[in-house]
Protein backbone atom coordinates (compact mmCIF):
# COMPACT_ATOMS: atom_id res chain seq x y z
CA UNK A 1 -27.42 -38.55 99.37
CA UNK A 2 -26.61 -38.03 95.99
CA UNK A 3 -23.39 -36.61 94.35
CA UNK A 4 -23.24 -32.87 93.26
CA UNK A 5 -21.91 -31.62 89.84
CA UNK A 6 -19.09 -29.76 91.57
CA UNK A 7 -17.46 -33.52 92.58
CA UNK A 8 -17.06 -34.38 89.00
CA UNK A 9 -15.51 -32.43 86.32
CA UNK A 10 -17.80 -31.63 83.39
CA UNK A 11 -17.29 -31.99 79.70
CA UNK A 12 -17.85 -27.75 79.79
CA UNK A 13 -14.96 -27.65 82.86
CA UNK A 14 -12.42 -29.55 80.17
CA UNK A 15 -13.49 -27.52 77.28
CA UNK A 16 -12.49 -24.62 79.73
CA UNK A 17 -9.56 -25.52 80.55
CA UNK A 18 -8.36 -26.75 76.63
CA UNK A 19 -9.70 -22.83 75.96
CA UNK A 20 -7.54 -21.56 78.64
CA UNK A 21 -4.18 -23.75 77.76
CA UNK A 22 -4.88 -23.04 74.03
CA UNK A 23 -4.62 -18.77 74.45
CA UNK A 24 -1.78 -19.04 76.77
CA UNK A 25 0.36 -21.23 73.98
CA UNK A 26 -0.87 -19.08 71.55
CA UNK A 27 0.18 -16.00 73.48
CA UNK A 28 3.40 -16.88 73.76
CA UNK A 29 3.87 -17.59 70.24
CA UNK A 30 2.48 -14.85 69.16
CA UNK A 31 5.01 -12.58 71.47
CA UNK A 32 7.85 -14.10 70.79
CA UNK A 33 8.63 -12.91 67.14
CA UNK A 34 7.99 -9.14 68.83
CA UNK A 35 10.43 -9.92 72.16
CA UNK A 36 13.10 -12.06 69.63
CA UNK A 37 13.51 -8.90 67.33
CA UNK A 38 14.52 -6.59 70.33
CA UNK A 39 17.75 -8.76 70.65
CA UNK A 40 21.07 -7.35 68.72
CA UNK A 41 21.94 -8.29 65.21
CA UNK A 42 24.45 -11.53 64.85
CA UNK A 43 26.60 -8.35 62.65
CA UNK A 44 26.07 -6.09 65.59
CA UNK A 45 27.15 -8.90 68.32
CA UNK A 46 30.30 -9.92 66.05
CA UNK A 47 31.45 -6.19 65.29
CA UNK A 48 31.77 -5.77 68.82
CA UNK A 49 33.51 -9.25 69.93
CA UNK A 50 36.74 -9.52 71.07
CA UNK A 51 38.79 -10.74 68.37
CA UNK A 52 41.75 -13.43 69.06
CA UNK A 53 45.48 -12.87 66.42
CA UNK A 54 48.21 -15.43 66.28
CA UNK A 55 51.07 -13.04 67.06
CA UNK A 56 53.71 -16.41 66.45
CA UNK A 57 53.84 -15.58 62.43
CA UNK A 58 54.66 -12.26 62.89
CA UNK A 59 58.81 -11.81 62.20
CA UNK A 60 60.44 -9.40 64.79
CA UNK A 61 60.49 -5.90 62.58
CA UNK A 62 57.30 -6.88 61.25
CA UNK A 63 53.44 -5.22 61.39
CA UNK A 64 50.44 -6.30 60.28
CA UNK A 65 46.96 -5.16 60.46
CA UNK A 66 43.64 -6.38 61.38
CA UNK A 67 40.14 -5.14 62.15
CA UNK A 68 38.33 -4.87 65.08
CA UNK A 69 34.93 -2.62 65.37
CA UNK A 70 35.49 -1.57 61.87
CA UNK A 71 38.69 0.05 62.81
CA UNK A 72 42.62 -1.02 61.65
CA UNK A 73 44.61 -2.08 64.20
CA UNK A 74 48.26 -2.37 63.92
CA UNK A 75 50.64 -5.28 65.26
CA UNK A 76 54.11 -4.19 65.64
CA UNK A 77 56.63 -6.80 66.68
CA UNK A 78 58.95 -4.35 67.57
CA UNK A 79 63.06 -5.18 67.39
CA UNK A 80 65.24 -5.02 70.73
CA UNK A 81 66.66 -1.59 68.63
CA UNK A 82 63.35 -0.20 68.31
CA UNK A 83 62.27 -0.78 72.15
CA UNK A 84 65.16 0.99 72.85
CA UNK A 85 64.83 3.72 70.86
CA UNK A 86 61.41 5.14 71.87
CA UNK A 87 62.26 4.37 75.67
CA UNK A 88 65.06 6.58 75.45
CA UNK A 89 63.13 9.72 74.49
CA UNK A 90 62.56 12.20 77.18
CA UNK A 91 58.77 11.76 77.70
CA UNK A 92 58.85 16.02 78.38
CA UNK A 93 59.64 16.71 74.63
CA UNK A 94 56.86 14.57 73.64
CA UNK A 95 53.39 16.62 72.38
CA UNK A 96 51.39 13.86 74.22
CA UNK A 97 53.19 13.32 76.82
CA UNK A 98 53.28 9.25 77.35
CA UNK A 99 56.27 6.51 78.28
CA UNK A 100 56.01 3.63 75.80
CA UNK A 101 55.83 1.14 79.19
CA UNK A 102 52.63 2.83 79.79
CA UNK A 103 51.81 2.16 75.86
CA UNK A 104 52.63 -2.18 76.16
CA UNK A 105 52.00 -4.65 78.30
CA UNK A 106 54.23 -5.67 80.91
CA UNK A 107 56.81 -8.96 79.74
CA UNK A 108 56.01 -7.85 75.81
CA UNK A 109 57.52 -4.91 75.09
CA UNK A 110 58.46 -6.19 72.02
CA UNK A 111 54.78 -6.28 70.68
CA UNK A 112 52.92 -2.63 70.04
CA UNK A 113 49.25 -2.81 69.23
CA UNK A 114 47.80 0.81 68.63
CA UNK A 115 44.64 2.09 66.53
CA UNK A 116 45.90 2.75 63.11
CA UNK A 117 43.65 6.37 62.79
CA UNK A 118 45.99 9.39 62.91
CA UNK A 119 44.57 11.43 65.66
CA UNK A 120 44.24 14.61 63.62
CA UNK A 121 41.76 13.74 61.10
CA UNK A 122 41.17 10.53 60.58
CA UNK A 123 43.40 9.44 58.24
CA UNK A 124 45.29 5.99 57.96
CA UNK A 125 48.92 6.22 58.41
CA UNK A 126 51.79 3.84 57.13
CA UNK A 127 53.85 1.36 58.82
CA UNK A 128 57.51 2.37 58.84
CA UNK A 129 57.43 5.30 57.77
CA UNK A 130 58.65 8.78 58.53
CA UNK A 131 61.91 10.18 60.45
CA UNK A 132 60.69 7.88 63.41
CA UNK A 133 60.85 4.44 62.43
CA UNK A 134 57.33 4.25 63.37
CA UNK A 135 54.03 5.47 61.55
CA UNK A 136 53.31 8.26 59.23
CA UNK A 137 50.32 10.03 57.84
CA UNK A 138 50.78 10.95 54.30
CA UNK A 139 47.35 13.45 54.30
CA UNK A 140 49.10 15.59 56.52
CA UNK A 141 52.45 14.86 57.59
CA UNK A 142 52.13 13.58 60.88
CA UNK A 143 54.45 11.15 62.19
CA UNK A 144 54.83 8.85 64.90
CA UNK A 145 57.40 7.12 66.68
CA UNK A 146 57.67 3.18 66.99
CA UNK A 147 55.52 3.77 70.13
CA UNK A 148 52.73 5.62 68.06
CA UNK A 149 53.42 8.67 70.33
CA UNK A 150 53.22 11.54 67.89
CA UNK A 151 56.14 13.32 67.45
CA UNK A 152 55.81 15.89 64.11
CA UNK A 153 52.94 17.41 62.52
CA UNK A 154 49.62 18.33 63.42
CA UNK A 155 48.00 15.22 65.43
CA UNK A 156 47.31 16.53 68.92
CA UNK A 157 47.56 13.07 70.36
CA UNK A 158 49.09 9.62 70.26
CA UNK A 159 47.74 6.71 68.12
CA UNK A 160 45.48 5.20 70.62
CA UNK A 161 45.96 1.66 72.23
CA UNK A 162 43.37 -0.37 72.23
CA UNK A 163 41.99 -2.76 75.63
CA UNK A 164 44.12 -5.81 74.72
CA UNK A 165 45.62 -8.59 76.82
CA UNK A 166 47.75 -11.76 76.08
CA UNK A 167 45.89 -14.77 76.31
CA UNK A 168 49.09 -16.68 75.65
CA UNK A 169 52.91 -15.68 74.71
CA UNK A 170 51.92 -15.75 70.79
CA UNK A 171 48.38 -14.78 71.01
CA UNK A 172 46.23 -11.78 72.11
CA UNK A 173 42.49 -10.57 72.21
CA UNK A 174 41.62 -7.37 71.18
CA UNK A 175 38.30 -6.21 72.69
């Protein structure tokens, strides 16, 4: 009896296979600039990251501001005086109708953290400002309280809080 073909692989079954392996690899190099480009920007991933602020420079009476998404966020490490204050306001005679505990997180009252856009058009307001002790929007003369509730002027709503949480008892992330 003598041995078939089939037992034995041929130089044409190897040149085959080489063929076969070669297109595949090539394939998948060729898709992968096309498949690579559909993921998000390293700008577009970082402008939507959670961002992490030292709170343990800040001075009690103090704000600062940083950016998240573009936007100005304000800090306020609000004094025992100032906590006071805005809890003592009758939440009816407010326009937007809002206790500051609902505003701050549980344990940290002392530390506000709102959007620093005045709800009526867009506008930046100032940091201890106005007949509140709190913010005020020079464009158009709405003021908020140290709470960033909106008390005067033509903003139909609070100054809104952003998601935050404490990560520790001097730092937060935003986002």
């Amino acid at each position: 009896m003598t041995a078939s073909t089939a037992d034995h692989p041929t130089r044409r079954d190897f040149l085959f296979v080489a063929t076969g392996a070669a297109a595949a690899v090539g394939g998948v190099v060729t898709l992968w600039p096309f498949i690579s480009q559909m993921n998000p920007d390293a700008s577009t991933i970082a402008a939507g990251a959670p961002i992490e602020v030292d709170l343990a420079p800040v001075a009690q009476g103090q704000d600062i501001k940083v950016f998240w998404r573009g936007k100005p966020i304000y800090i306020s490490h609000r004094t025992k005086k100032q906590v006071e204050e805005v809890r003592a306001v009758p939440v009816s005679s407010l326009p937007d109708p809002q206790t500051d505990q609902a505003r701050t997180k549980e344990g940290h009252e002392q530390w506000l953290v709102v959007i620093g856009i005045c709800t009526h058009l867009g506008c930046i307001p100032i940091a201890h400002e106005g007949n509140y002790d709190g913010f005020f929007c020079p464009c158009h003369g709405s003021q908020y309280d140290a709470s960033g509730r909106v008390r005067q002027g033509p903003a139909p709503l609070n100054l809104p809080v952003p998601p935050y949480q404490f990560v520790s008892d001097t730092k937060i992330q935003i986002g």
